[in-house]
Each structure stands twice: as C-alpha cells, then as structure tokens.
N, C-alpha and C. Protein backbone atom coordinates (compact mmCIF):
# COMPACT_ATOMS: atom_id res chain seq x y z
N UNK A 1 -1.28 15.51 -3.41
CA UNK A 1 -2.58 15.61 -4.02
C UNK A 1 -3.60 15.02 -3.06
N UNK A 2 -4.67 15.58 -2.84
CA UNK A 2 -5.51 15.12 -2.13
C UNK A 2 -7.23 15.25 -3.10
N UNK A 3 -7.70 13.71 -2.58
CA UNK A 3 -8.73 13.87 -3.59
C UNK A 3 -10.10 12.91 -2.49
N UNK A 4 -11.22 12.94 -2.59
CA UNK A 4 -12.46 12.58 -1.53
C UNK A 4 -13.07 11.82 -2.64
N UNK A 5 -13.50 10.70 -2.32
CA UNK A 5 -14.15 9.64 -2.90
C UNK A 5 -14.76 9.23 -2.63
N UNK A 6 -16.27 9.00 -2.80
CA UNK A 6 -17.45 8.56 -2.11
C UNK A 6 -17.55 6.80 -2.54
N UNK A 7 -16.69 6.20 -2.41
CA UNK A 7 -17.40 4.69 -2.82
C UNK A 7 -15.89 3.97 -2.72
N UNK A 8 -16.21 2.79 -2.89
CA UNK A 8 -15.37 1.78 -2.58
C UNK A 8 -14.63 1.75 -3.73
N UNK A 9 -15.12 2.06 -4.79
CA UNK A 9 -14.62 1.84 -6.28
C UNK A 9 -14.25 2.96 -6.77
N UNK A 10 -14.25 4.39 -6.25
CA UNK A 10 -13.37 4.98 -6.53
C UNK A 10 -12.45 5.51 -5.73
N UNK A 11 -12.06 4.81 -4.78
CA UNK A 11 -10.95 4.85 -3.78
C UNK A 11 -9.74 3.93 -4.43
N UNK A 12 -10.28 2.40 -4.72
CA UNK A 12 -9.90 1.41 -6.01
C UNK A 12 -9.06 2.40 -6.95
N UNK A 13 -9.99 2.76 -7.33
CA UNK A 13 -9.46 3.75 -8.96
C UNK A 13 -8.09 4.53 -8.41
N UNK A 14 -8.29 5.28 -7.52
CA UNK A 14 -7.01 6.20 -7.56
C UNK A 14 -5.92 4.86 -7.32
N UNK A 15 -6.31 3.71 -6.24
CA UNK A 15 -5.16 3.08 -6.31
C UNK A 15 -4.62 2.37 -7.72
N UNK A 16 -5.88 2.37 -8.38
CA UNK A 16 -4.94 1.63 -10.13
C UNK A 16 -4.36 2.68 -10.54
N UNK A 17 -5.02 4.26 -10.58
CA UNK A 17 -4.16 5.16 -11.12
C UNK A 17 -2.37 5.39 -10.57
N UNK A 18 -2.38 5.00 -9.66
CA UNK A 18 -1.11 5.00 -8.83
C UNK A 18 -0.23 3.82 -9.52
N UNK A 19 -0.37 2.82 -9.10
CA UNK A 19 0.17 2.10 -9.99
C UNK A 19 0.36 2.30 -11.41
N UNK A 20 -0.03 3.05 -12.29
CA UNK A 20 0.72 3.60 -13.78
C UNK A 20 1.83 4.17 -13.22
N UNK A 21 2.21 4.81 -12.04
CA UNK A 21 3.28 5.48 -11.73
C UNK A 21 4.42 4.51 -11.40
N UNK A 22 4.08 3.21 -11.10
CA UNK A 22 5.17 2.56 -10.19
C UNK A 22 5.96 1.46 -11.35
N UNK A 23 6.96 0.90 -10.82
CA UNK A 23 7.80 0.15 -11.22
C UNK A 23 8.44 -1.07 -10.26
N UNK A 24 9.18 -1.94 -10.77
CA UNK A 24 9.72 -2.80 -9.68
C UNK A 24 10.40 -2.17 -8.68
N UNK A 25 10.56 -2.15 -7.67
CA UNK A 25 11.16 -1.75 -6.46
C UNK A 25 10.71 -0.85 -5.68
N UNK A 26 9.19 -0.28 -6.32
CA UNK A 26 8.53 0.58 -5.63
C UNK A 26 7.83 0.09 -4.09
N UNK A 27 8.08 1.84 -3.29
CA UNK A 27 6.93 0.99 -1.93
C UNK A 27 5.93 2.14 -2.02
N UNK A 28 4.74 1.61 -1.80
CA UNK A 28 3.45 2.73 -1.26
C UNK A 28 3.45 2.19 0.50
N UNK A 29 3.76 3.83 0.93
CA UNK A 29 3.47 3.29 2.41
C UNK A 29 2.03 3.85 2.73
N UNK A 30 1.06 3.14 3.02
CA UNK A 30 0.31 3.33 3.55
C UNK A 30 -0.60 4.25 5.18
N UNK A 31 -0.94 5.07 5.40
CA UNK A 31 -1.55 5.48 6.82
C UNK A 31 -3.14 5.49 7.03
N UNK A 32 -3.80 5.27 8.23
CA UNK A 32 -4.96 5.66 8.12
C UNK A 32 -5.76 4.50 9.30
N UNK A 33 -6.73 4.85 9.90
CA UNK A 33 -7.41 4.16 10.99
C UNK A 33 -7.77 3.17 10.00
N UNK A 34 -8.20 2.31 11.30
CA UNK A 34 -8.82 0.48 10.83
C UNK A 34 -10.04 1.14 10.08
N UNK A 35 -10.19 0.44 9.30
CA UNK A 35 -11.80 0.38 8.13
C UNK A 35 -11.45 1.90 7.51
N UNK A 36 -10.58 2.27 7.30
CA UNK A 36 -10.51 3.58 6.25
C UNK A 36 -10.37 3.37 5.55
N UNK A 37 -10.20 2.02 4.60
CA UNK A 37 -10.41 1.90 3.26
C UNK A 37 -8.34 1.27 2.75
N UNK A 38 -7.99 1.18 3.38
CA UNK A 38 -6.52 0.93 3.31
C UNK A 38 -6.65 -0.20 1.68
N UNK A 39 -6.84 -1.05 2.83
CA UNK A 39 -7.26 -2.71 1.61
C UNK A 39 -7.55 -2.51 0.02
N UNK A 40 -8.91 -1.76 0.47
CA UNK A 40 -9.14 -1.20 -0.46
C UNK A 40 -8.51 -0.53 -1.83
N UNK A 41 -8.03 0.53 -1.51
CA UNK A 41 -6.77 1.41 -2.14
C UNK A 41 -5.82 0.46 -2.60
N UNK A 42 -5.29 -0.81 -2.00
CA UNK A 42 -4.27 -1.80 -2.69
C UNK A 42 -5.28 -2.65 -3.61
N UNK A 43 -6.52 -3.13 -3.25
CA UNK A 43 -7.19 -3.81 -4.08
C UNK A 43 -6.95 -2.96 -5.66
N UNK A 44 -7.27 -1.95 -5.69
CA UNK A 44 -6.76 -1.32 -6.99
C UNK A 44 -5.41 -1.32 -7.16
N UNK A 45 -4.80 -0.99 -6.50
CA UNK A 45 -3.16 -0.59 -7.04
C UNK A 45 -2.96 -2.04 -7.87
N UNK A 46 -3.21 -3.45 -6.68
CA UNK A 46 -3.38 -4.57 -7.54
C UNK A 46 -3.87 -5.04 -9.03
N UNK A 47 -4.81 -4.60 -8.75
CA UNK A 47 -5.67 -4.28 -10.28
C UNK A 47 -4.90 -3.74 -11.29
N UNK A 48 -4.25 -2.39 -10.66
CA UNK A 48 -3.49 -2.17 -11.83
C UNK A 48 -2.37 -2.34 -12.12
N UNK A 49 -1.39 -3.32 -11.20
CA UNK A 49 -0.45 -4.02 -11.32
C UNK A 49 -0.58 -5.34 -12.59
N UNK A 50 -1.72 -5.26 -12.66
CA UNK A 50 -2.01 -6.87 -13.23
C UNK A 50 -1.79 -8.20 -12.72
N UNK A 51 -2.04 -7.85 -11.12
CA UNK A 51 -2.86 -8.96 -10.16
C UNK A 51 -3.96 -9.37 -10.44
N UNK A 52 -4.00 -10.79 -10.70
CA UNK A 52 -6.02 -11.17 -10.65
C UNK A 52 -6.05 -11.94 -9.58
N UNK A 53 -5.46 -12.21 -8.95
CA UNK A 53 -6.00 -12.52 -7.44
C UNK A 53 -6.69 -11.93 -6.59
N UNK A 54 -7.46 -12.29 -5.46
CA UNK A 54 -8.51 -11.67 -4.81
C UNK A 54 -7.34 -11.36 -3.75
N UNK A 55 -7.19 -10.01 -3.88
CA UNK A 55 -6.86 -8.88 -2.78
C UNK A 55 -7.13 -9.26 -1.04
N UNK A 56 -7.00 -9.66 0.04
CA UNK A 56 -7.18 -9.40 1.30
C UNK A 56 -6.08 -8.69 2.14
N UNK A 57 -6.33 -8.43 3.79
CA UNK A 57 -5.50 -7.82 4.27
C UNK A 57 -5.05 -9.08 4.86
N UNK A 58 -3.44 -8.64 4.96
CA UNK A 58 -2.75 -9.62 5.76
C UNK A 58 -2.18 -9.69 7.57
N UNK A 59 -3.85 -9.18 7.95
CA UNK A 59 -3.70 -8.58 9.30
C UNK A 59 -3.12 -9.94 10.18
N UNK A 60 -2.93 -10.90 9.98
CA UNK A 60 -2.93 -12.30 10.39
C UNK A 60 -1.04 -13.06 9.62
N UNK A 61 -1.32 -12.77 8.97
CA UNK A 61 -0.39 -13.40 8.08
C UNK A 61 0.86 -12.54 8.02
N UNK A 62 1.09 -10.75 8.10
CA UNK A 62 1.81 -10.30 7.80
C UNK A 62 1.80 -9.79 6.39
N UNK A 63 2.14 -10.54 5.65
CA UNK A 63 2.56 -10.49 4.09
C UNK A 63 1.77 -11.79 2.95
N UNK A 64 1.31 -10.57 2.61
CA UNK A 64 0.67 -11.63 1.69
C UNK A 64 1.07 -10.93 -0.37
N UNK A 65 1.63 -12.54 -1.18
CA UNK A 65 2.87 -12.06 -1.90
C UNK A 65 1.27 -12.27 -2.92
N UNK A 66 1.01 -11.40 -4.27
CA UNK A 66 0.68 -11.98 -5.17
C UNK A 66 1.24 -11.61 -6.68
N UNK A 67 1.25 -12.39 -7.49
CA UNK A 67 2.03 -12.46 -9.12
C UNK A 67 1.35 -11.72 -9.50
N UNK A 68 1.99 -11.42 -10.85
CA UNK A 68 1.30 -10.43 -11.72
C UNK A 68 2.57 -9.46 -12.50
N UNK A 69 1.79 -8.67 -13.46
CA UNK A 69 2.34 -7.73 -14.44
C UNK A 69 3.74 -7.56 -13.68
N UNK A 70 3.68 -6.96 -12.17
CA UNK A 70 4.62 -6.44 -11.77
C UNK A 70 4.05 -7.27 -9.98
N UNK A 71 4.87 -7.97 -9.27
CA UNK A 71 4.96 -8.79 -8.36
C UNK A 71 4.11 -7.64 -7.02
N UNK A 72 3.37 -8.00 -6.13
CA UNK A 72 2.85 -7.07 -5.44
C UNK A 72 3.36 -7.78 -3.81
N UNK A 73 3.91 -7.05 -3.25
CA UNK A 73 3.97 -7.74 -1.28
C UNK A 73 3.13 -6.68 -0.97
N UNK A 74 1.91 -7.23 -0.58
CA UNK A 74 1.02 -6.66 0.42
C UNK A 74 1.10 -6.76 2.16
N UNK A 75 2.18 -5.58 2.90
CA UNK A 75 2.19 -5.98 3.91
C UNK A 75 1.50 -5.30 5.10
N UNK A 76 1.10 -5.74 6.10
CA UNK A 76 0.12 -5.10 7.00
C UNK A 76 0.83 -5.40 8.13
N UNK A 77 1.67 -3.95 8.69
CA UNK A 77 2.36 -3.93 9.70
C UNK A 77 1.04 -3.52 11.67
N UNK A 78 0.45 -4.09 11.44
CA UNK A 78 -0.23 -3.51 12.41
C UNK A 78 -0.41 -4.39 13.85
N UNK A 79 0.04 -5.61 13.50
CA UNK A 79 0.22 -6.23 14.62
C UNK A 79 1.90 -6.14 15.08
N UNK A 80 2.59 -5.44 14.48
CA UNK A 80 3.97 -5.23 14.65
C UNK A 80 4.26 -4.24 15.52
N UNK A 81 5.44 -4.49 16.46
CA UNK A 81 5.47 -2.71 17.18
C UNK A 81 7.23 -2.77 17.26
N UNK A 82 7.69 -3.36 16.28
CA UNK A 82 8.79 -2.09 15.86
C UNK A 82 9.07 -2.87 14.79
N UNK A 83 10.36 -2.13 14.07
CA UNK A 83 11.06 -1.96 13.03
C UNK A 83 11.62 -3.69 12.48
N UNK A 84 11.99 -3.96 13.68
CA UNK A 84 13.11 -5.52 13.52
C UNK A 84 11.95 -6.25 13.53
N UNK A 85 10.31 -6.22 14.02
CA UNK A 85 9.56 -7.34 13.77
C UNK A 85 9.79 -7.55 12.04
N UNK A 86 9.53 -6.65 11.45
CA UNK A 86 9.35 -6.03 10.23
C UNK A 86 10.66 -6.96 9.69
N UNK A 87 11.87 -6.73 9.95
CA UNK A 87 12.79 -7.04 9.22
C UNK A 87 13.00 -8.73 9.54
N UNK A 88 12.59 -9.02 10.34
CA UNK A 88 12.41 -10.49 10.74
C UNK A 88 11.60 -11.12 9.80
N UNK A 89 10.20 -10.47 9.41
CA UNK A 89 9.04 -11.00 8.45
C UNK A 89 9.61 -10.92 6.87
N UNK A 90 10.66 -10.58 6.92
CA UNK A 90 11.40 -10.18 5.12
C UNK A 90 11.33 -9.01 4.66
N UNK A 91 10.78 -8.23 5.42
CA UNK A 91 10.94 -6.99 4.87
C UNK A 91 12.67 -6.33 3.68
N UNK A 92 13.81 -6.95 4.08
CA UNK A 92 14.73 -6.95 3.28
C UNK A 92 14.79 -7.70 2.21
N UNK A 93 13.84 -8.73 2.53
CA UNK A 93 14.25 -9.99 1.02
C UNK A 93 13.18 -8.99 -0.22
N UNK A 94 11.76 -8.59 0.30
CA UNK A 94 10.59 -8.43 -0.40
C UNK A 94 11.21 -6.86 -0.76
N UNK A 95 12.01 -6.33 -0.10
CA UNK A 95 12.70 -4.86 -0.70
C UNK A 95 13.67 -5.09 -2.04
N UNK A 96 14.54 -6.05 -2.11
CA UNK A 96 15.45 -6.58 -3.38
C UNK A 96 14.63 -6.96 -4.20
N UNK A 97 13.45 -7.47 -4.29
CA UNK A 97 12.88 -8.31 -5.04
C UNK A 97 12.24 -7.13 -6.59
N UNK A 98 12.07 -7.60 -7.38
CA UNK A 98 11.44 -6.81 -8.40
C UNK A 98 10.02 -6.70 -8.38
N UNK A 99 9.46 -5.83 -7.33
CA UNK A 99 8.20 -6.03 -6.93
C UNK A 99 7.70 -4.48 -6.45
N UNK A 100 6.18 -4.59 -6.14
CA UNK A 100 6.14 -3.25 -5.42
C UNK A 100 5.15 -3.63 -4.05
N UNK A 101 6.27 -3.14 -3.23
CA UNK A 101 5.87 -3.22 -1.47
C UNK A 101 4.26 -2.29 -1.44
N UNK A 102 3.63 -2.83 -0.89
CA UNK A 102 2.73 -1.72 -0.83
C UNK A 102 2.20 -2.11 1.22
N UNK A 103 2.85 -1.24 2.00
CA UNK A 103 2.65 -1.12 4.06
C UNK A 103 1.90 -0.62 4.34
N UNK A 104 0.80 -1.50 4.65
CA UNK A 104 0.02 -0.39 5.85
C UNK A 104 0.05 -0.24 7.19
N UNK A 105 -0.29 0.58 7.75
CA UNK A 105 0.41 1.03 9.07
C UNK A 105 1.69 1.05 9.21
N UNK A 106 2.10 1.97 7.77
CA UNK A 106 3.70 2.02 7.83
C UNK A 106 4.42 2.89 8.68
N UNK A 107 3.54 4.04 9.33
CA UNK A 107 3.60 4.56 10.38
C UNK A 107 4.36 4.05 11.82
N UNK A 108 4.47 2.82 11.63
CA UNK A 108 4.87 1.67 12.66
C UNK A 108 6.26 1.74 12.67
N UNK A 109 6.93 1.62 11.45
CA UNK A 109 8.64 1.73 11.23
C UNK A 109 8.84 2.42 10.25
N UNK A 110 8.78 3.71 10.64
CA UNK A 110 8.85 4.64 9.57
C UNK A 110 10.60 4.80 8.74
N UNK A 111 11.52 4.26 10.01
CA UNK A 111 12.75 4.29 9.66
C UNK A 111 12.98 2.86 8.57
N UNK A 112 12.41 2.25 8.39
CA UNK A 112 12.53 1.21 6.75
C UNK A 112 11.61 1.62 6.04
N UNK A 113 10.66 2.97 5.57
CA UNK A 113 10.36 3.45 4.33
C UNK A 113 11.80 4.67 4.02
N UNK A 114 11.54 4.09 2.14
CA UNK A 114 12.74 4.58 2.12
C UNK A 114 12.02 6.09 1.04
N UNK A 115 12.93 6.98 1.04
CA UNK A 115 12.42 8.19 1.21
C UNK A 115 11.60 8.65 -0.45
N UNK A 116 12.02 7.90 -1.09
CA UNK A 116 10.85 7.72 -2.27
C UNK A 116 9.96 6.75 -2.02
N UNK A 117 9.30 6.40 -1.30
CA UNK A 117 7.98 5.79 -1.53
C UNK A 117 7.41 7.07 -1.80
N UNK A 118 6.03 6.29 -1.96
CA UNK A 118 4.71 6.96 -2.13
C UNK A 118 3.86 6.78 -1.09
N UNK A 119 3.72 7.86 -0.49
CA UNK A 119 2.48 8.27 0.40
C UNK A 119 1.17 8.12 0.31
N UNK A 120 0.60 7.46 1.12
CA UNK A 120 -0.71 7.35 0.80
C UNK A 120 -1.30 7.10 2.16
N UNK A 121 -2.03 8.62 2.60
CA UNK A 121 -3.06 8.70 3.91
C UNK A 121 -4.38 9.02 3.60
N UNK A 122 -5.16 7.90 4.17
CA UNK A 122 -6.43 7.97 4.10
C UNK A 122 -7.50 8.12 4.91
N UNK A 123 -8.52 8.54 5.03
CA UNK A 123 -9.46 9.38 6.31
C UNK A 123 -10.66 9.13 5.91
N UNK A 124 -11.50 7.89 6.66
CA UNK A 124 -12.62 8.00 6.63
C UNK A 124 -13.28 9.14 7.13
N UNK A 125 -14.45 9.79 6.08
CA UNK A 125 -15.02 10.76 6.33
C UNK A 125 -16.36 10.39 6.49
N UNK A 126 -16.69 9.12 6.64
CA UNK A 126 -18.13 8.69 7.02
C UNK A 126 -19.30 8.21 6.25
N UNK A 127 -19.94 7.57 6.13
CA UNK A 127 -20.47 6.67 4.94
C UNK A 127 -19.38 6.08 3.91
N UNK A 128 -19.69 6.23 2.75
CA UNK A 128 -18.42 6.01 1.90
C UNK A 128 -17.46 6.84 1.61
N UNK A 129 -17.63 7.81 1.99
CA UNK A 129 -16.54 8.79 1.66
C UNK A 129 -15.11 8.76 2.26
N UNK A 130 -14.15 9.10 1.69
CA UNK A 130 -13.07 8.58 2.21
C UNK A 130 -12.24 10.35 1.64
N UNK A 131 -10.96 10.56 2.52
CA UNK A 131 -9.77 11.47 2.01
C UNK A 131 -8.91 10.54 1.92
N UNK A 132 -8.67 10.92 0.47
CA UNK A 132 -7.17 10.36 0.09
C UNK A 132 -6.15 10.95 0.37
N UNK A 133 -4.67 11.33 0.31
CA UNK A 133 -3.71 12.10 0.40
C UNK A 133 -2.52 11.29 -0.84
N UNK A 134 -2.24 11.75 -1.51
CA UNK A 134 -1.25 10.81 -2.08
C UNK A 134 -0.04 11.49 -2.28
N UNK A 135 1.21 11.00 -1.93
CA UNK A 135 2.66 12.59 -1.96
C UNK A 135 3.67 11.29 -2.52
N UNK A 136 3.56 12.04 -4.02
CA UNK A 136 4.77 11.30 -5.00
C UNK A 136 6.12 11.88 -4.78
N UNK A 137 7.20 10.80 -4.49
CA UNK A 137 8.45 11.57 -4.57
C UNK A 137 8.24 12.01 -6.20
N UNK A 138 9.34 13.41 -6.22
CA UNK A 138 9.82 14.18 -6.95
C UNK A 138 9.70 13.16 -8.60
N UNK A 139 10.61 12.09 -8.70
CA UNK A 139 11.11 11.55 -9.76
C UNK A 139 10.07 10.31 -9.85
N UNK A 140 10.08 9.63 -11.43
CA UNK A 140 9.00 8.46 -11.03
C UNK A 140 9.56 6.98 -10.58
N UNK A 141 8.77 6.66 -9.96
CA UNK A 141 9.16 5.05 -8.85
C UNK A 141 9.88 4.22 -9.65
C-alpha cells in the first residue's frame, strides 16, 4: 500500500494505524534517506503501541527500549555496517523479547529481518510531503 502525506502528523497516523496490526514479536523494518520522516512514522507506531514516552532516534545510542501497551525497541541501524554489529547490540535478546522491533536503515542487514516483518519505505517528496510504502506480510504480526 502506498499512501502521500503532507504533514508530520499524518505520516504519525499511518504509523499508529500500523500498529493495530502488530503484536509481540513483531518487526517494522524501516527504509528511507536521513530526514524522510523515519522517526517520525515510529513516533506514531509508538503512540499506538501505548508508549507515552517522548519518541527520539537512537542515531547515537543504537537502541532505544520504551514500555508500554506492547514493549517498543526502537533501533537505528545507521551507524552500523554489517549484520554482527547488529547482533552484538542485542539484536537477538530484543528479537525473543515480547516486544515490537521497529529498524531503521534496516536495509543495512537485511539478512536478520525476518521475512514477516513489515515494510515500511519512505520518500521525502519535499516540503512536508512524504511517500509512504507499507508491505504487510500475508498473515497478521
């Protein structure tokens, strides 16, 4: 499904709508250039996880964990350049966990998304406008 969103808040929205889809053990892998709105898109999914914590990227940190309805690992693979950085940072512990992974620049180790995630590429189109892309596996998360 692909859908164009002119604003910060309804880029948000599709990510809370996404989250009605997910469950513990879900991953959204993330794609899309710096400032396309990535953050963003989890700031909602958060939201609709039933996170009330303030959302940031964990361009610094790696992984950043927050509570809620359903546990969220927000991870930002972009200072990473392969697979084993990834699995070094917990990527296996935060996969067992009853939570939902949500990678950006998952593009990075594509071989640890596992083949039901959820897709999610995004394309700044300039001012606020943004392309979403979102590709649900078949069955729900």
């Amino acid at each position: 499904m692909t859908f164009i969103t002119n604003s910060e808040a309804e880029t948000a929205a599709l990510g809370a709508a996404l989250a009605e889809r997910l469950r513990g053990g879900g991953v959204v892998a993330l794609t899309g250039e710096l400032g396309a709105g990535k953050t963003v898109f989890i700031r909602g999914l958060a939201k609709g996880l039933g996170v009330s914590a303030r959302v940031t990227s964990p361009t610094f940190t790696i992984v950043n964990e927050y509570p809620g309805d359903t546990p969220l690992f927000h991870i930002d693979m972009y200072r990473l350049s392969s697979a084993g950085e990834l699995i070094d940072a917990g990527w296996d512990d935060y996969a067992a966990r009853e939570g939902v992974i949500a990678a950006e620049w998952s593009d990075i180790a594509p071989e640890l998304i596992p083949e039901d995630a959820a897709r999610v590429g995004i394309v700044d189109l300039g001012g606020d406008s943004r392309r979403v892309t979102i590709d649900l596996p078949e069955a729900p998360l």
